[in-house]
Structures are given as C-alpha cells and as structure tokens.
PDB file of N, CA and C in Angstrom:
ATOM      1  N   UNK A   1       0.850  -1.164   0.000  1.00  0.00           N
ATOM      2  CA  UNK A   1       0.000   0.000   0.000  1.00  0.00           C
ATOM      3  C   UNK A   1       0.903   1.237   0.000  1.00  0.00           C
ATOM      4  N   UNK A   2       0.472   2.220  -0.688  1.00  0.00           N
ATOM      5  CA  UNK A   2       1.272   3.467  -0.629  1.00  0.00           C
ATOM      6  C   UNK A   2       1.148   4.485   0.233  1.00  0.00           C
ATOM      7  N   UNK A   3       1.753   5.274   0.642  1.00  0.00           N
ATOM      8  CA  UNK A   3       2.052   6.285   1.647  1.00  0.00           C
ATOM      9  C   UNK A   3       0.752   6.969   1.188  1.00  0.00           C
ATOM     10  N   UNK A   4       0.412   7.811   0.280  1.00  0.00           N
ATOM     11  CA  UNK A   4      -0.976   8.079  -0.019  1.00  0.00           C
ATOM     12  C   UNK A   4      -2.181   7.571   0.535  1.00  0.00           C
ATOM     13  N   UNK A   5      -2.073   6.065   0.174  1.00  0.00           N
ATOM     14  CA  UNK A   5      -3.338   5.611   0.104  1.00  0.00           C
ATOM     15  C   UNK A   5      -3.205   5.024   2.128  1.00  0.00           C
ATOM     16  N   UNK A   6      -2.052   5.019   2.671  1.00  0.00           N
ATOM     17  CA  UNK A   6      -2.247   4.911   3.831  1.00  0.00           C
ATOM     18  C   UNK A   6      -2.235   6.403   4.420  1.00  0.00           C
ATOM     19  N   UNK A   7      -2.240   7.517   4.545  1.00  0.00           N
ATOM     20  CA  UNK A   7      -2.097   8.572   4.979  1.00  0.00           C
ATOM     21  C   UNK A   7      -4.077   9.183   4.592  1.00  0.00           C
ATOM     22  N   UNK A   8      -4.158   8.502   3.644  1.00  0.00           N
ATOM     23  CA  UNK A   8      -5.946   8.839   3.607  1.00  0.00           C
ATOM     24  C   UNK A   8      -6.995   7.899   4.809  1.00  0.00           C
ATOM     25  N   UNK A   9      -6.479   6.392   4.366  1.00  0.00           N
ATOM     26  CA  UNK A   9      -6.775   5.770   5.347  1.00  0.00           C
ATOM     27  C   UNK A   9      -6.929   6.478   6.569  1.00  0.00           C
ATOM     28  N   UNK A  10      -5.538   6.665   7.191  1.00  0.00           N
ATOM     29  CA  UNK A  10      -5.628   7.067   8.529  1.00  0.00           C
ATOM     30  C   UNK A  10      -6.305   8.326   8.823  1.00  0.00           C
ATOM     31  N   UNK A  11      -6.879   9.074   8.313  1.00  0.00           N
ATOM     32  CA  UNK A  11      -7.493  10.577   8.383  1.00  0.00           C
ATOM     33  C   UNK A  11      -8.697  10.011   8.245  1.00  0.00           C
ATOM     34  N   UNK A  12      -9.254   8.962   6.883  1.00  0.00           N
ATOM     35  CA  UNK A  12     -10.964   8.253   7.548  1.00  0.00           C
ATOM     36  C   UNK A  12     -10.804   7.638   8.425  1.00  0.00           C
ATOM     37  N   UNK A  13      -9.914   6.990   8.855  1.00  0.00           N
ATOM     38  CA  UNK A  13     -10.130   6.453  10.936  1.00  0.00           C
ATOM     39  C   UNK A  13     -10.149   7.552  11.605  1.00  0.00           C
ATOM     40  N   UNK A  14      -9.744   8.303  11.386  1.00  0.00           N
ATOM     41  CA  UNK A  14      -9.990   9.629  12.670  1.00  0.00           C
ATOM     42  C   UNK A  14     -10.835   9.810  12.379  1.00  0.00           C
ATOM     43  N   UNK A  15     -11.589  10.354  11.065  1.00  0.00           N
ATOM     44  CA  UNK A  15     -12.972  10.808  11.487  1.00  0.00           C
ATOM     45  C   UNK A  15     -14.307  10.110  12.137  1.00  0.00           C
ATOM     46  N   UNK A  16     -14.062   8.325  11.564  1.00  0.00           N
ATOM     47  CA  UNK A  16     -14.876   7.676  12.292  1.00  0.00           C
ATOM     48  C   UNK A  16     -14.517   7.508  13.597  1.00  0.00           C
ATOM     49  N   UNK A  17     -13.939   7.749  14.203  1.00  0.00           N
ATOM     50  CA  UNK A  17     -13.310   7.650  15.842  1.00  0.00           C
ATOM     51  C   UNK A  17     -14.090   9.023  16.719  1.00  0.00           C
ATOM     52  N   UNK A  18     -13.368  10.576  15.491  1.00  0.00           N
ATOM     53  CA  UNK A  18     -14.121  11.860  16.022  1.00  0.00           C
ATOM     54  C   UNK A  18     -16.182  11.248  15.909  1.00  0.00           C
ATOM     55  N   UNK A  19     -16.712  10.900  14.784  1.00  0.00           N
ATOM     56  CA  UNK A  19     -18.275  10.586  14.307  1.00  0.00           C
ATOM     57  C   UNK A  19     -18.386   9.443  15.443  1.00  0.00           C
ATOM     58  N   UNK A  20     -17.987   8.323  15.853  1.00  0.00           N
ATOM     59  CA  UNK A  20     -18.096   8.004  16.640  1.00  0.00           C
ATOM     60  C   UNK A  20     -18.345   8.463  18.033  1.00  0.00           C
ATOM     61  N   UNK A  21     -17.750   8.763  18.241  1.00  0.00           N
ATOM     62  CA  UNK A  21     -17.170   9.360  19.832  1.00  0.00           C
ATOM     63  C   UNK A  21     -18.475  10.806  20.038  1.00  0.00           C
ATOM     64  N   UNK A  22     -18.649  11.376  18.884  1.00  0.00           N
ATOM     65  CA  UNK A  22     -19.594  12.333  18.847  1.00  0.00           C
ATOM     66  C   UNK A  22     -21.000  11.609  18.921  1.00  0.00           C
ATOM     67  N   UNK A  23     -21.451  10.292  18.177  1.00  0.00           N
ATOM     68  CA  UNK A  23     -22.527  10.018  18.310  1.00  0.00           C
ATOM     69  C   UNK A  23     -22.937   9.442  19.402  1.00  0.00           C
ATOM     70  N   UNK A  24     -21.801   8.609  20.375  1.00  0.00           N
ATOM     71  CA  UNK A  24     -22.192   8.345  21.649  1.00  0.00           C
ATOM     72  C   UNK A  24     -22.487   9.117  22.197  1.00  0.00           C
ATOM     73  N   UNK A  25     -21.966  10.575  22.517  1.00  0.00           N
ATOM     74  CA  UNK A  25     -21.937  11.564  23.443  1.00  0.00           C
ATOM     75  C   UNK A  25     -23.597  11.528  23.176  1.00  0.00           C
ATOM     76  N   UNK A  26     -24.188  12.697  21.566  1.00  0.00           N
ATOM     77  CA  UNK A  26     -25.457  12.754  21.612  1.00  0.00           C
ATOM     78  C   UNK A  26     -26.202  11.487  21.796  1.00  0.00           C
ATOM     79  N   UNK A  27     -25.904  10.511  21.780  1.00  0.00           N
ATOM     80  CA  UNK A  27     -26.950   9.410  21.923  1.00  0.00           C
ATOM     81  C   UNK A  27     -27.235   8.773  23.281  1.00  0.00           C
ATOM     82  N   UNK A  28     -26.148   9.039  24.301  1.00  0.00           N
ATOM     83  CA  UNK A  28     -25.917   9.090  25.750  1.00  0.00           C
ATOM     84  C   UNK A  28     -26.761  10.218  26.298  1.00  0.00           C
ATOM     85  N   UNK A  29     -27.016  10.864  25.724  1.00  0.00           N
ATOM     86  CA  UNK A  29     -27.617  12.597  25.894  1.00  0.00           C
ATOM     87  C   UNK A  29     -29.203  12.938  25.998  1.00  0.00           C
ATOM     88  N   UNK A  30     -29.559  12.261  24.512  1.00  0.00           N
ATOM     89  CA  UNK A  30     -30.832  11.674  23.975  1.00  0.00           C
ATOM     90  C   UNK A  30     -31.547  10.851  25.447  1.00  0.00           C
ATOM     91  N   UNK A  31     -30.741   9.276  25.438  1.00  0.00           N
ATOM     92  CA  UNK A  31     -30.695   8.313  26.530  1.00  0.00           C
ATOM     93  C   UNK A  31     -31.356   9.218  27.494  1.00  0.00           C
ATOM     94  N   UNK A  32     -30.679  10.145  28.464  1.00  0.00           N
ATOM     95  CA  UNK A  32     -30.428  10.323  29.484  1.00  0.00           C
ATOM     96  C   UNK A  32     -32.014  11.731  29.579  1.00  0.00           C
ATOM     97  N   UNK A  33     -32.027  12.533  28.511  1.00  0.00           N
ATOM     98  CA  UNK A  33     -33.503  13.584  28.310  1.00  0.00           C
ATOM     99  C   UNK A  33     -34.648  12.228  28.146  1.00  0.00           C
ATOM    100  N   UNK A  34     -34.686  11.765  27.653  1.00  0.00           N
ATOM    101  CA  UNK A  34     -35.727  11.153  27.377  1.00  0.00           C
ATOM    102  C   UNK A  34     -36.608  10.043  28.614  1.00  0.00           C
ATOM    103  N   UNK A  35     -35.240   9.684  29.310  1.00  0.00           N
ATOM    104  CA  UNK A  35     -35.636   9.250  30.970  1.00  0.00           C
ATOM    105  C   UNK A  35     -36.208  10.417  31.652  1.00  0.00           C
ATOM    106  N   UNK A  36     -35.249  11.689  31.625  1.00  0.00           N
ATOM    107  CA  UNK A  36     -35.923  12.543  32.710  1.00  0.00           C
ATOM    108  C   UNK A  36     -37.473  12.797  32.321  1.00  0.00           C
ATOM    109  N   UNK A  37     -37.843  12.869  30.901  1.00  0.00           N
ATOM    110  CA  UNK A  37     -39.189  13.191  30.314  1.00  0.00           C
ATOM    111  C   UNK A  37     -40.162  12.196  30.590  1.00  0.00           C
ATOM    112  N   UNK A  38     -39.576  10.905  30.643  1.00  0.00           N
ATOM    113  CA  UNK A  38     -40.275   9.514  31.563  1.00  0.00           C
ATOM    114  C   UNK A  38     -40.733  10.000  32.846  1.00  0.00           C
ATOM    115  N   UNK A  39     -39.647  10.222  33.333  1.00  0.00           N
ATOM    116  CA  UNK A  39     -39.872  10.651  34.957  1.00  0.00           C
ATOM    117  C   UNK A  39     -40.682  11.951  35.302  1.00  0.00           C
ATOM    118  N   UNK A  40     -40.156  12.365  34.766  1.00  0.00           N
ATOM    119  CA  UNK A  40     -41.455  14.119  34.511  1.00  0.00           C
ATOM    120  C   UNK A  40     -43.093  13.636  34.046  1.00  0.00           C
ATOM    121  N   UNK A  41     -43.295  12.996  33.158  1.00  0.00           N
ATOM    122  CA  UNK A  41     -44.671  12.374  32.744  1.00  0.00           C
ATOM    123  C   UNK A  41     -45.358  11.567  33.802  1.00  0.00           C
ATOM    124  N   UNK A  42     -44.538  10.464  34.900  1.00  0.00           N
ATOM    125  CA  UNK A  42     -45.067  10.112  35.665  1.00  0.00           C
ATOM    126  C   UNK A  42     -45.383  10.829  36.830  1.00  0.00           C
ATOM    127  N   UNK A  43     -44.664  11.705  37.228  1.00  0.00           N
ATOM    128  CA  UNK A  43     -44.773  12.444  38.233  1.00  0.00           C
ATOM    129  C   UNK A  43     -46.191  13.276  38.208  1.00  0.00           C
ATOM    130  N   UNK A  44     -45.730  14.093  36.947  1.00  0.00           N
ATOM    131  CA  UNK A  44     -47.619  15.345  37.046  1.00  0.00           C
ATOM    132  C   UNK A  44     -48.023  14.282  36.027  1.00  0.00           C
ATOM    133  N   UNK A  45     -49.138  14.812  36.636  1.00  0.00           N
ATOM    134  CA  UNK A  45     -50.817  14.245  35.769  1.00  0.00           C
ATOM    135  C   UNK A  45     -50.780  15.368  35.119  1.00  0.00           C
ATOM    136  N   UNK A  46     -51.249  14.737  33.733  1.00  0.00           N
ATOM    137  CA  UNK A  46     -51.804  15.194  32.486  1.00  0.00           C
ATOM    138  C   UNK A  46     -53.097  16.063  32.738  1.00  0.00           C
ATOM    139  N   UNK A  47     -53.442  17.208  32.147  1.00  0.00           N
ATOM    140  CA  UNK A  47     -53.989  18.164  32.307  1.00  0.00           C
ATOM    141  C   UNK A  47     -55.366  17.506  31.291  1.00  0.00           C
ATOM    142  N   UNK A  48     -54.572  17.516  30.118  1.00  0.00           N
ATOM    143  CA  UNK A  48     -55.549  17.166  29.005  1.00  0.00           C
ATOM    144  C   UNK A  48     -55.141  16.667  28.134  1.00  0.00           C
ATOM    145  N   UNK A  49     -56.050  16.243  26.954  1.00  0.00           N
ATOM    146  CA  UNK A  49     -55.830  15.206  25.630  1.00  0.00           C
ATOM    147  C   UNK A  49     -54.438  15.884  25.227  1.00  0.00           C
ATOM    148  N   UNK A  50     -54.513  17.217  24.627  1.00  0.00           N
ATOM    149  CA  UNK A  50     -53.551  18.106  23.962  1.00  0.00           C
ATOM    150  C   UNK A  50     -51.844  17.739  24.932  1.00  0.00           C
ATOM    151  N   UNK A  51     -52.216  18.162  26.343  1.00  0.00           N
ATOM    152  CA  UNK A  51     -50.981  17.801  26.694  1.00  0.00           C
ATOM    153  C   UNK A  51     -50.353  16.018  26.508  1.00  0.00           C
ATOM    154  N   UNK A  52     -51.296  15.473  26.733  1.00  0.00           N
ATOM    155  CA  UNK A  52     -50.640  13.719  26.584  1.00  0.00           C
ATOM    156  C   UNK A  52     -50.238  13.176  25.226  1.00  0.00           C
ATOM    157  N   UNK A  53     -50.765  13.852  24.243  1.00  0.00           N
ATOM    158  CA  UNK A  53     -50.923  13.236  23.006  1.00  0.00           C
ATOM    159  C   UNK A  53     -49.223  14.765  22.831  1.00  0.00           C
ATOM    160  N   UNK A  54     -48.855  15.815  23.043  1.00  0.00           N
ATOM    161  CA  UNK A  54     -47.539  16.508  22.722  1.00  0.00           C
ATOM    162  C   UNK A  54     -46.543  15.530  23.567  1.00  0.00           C
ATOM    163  N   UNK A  55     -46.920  15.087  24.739  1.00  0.00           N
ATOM    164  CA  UNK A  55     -45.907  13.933  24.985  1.00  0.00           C
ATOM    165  C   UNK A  55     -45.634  12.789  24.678  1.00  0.00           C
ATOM    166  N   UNK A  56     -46.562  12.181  24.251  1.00  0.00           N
ATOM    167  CA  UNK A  56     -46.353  11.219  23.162  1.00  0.00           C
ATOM    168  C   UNK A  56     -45.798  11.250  22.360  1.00  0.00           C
ATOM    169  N   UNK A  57     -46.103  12.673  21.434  1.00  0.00           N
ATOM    170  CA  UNK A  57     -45.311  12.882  20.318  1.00  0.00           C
ATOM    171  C   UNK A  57     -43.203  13.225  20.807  1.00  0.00           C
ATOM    172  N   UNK A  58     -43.067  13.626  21.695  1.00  0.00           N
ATOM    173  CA  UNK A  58     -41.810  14.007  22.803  1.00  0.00           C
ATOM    174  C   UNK A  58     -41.494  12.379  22.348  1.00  0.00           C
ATOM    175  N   UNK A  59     -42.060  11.780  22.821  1.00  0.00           N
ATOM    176  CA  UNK A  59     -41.564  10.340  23.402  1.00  0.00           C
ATOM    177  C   UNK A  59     -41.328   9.294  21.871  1.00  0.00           C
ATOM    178  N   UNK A  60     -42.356   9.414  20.662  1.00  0.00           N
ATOM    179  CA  UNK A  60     -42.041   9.127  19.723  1.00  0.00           C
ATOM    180  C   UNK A  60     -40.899   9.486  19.140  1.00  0.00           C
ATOM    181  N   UNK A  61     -40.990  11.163  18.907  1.00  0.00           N
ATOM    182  CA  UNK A  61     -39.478  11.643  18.397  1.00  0.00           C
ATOM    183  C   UNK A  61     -38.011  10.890  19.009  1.00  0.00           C
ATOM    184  N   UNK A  62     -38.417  11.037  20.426  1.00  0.00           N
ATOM    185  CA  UNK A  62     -36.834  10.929  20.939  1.00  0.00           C
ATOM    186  C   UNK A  62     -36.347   9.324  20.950  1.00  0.00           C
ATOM    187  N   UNK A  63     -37.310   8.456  20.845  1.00  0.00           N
ATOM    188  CA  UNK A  63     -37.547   7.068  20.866  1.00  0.00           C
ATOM    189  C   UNK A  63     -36.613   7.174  19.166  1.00  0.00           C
ATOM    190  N   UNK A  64     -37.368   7.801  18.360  1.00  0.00           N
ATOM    191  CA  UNK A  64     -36.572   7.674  17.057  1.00  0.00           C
ATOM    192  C   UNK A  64     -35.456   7.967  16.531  1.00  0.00           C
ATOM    193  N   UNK A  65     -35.244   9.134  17.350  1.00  0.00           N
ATOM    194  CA  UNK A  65     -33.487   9.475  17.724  1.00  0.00           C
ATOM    195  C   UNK A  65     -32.460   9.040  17.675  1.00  0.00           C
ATOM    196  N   UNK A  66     -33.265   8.242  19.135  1.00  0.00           N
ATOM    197  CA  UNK A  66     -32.181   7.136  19.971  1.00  0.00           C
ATOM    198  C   UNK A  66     -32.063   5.494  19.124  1.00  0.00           C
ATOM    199  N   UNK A  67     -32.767   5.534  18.165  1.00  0.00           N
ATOM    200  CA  UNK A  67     -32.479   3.811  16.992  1.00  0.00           C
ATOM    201  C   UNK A  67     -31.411   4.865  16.091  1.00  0.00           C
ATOM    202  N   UNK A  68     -32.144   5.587  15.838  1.00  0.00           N
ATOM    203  CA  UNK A  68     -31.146   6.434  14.403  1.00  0.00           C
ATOM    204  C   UNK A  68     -29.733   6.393  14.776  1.00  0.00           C
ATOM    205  N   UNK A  69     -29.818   6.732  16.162  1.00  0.00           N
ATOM    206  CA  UNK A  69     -28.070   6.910  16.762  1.00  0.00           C
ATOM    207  C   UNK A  69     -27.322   5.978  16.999  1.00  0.00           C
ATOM    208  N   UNK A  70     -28.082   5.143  17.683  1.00  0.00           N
ATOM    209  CA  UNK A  70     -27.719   3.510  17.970  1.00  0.00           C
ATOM    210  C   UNK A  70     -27.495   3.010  16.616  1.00  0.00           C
ATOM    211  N   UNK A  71     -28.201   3.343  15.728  1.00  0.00           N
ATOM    212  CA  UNK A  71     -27.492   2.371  14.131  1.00  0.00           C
ATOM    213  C   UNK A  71     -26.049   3.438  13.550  1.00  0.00           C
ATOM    214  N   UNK A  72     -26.490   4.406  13.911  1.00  0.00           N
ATOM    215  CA  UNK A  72     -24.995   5.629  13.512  1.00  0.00           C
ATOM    216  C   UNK A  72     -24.055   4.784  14.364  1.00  0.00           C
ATOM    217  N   UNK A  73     -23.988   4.296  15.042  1.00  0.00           N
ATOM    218  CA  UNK A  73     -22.999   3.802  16.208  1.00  0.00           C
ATOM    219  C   UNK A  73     -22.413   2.418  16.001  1.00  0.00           C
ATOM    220  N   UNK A  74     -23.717   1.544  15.597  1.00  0.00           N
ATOM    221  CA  UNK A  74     -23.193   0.305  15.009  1.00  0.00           C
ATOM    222  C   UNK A  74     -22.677   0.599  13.380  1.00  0.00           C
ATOM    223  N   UNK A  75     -23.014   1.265  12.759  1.00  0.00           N
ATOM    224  CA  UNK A  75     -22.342   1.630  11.515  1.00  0.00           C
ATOM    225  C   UNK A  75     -21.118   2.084  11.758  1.00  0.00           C
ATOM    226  N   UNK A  76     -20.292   2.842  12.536  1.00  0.00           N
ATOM    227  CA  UNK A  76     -18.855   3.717  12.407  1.00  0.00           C
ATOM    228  C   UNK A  76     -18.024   2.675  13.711  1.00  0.00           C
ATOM    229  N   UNK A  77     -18.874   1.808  14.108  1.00  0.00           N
ATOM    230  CA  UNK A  77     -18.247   0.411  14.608  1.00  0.00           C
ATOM    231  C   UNK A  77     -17.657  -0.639  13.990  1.00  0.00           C
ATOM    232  N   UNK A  78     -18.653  -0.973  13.093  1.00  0.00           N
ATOM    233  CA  UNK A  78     -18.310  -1.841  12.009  1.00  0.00           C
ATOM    234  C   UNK A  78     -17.280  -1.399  11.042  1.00  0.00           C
ATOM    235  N   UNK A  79     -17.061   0.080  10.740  1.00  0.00           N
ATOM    236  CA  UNK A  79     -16.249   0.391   9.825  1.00  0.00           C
ATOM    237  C   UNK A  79     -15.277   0.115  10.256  1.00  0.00           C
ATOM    238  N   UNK A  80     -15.046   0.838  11.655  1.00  0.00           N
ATOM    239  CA  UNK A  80     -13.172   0.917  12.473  1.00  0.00           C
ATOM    240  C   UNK A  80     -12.587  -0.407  12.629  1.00  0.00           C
ATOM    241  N   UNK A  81     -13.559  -1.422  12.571  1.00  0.00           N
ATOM    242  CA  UNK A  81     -13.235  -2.881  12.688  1.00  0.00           C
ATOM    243  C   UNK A  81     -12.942  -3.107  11.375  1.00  0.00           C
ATOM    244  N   UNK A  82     -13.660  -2.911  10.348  1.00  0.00           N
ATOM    245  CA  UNK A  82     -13.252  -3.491   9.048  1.00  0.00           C
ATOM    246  C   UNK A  82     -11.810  -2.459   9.300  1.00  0.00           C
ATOM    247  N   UNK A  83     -11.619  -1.750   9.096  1.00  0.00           N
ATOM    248  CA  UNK A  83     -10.507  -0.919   8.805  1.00  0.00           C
ATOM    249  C   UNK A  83      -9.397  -1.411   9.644  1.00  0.00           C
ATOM    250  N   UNK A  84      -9.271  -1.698  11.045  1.00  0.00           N
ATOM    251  CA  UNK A  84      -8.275  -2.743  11.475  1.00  0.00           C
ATOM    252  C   UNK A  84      -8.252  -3.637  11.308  1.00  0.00           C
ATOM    253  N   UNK A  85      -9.184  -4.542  10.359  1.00  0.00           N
ATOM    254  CA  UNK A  85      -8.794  -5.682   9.472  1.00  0.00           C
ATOM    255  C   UNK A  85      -8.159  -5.585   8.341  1.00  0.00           C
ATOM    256  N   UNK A  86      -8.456  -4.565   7.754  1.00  0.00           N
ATOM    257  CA  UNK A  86      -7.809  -3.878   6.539  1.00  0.00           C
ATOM    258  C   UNK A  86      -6.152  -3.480   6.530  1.00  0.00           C
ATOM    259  N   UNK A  87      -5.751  -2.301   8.054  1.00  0.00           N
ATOM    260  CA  UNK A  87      -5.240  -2.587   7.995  1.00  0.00           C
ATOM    261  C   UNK A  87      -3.779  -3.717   8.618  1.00  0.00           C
ATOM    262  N   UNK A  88      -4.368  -4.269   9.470  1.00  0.00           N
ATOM    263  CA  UNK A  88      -3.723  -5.586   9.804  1.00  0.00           C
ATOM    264  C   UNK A  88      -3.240  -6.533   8.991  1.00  0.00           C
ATOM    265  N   UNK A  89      -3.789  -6.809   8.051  1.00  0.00           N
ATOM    266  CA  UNK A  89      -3.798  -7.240   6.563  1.00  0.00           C
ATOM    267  C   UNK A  89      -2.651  -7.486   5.807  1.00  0.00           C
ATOM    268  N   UNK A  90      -2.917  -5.647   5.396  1.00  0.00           N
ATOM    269  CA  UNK A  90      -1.476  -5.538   4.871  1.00  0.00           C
ATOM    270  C   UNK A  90       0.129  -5.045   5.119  1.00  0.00           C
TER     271      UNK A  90
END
C-alpha cells in the first residue's frame, strides 16, 4: 500500500473515531432527556388530551433518535473494525 493511500486511510479512521465518539456523546444525551421526560410524565398528571398526546409525540421523536443513533454507532463500529482488518492485513 502506498504512503498516499495509507495517509488517507488514517485521516478516515480519525474521522470515524471523532463521528463516533460524537454520536455516543449525543446518543448518551438523547438516553439520558428522554428518561428525565419519563420521569417528569409520571410524576404530574396530564392536564388534558392536547398535553398527553404533545408527549407522546416528545416520546415518539426521541424514541426515534435514539435507533437512528444507535445504528450511527453500530455503523462507524463496524467500519473501524473493518478498517483494522484492513489494515492488519497488509
């Protein structure tokens, strides 16, 4: 392999390491709002339809978030692994 084509390499492992490391943070983040909004919902009673059905919608969104991130996470996982197979390799 050439100095090129390893010097690119290593700059897409950093960024999946930086995209990584960034998507845990927000997805740890997500995790962690979306409990307190659990815990906030059980605590007060619902006023009315309008308020339960905007938390629902709270709870849908962030529910969808948190898969989107979790697959961002297993995706730039799988890469850094292929890529230390890659280059282990050669």
């Amino acid at each position: 392999m050439n100095v090129d084509t390893q010097t690119h390499l290593t700059v897409l492992r950093g960024r999946l390491v930086f995209q990584l490391n960034e998507t845990r943070t927000e997805l740890r983040a997500l995790q962690r709002d979306n409990a307190a909004l659990l815990t906030d919902a059980r605590v007060r009673e619902t006023s009315d339809r309008e308020e339960e059905a905007a938390a629902g919608q709270e709870f849908e969104a962030a529910d969808a978030a948190i898969e989107r991130l979790g697959r961002e996470v297993a995706q730039c996982e799988r890469a850094l692994h292929w890529s230390r197979q890659t280059r282990a390799s050669s």
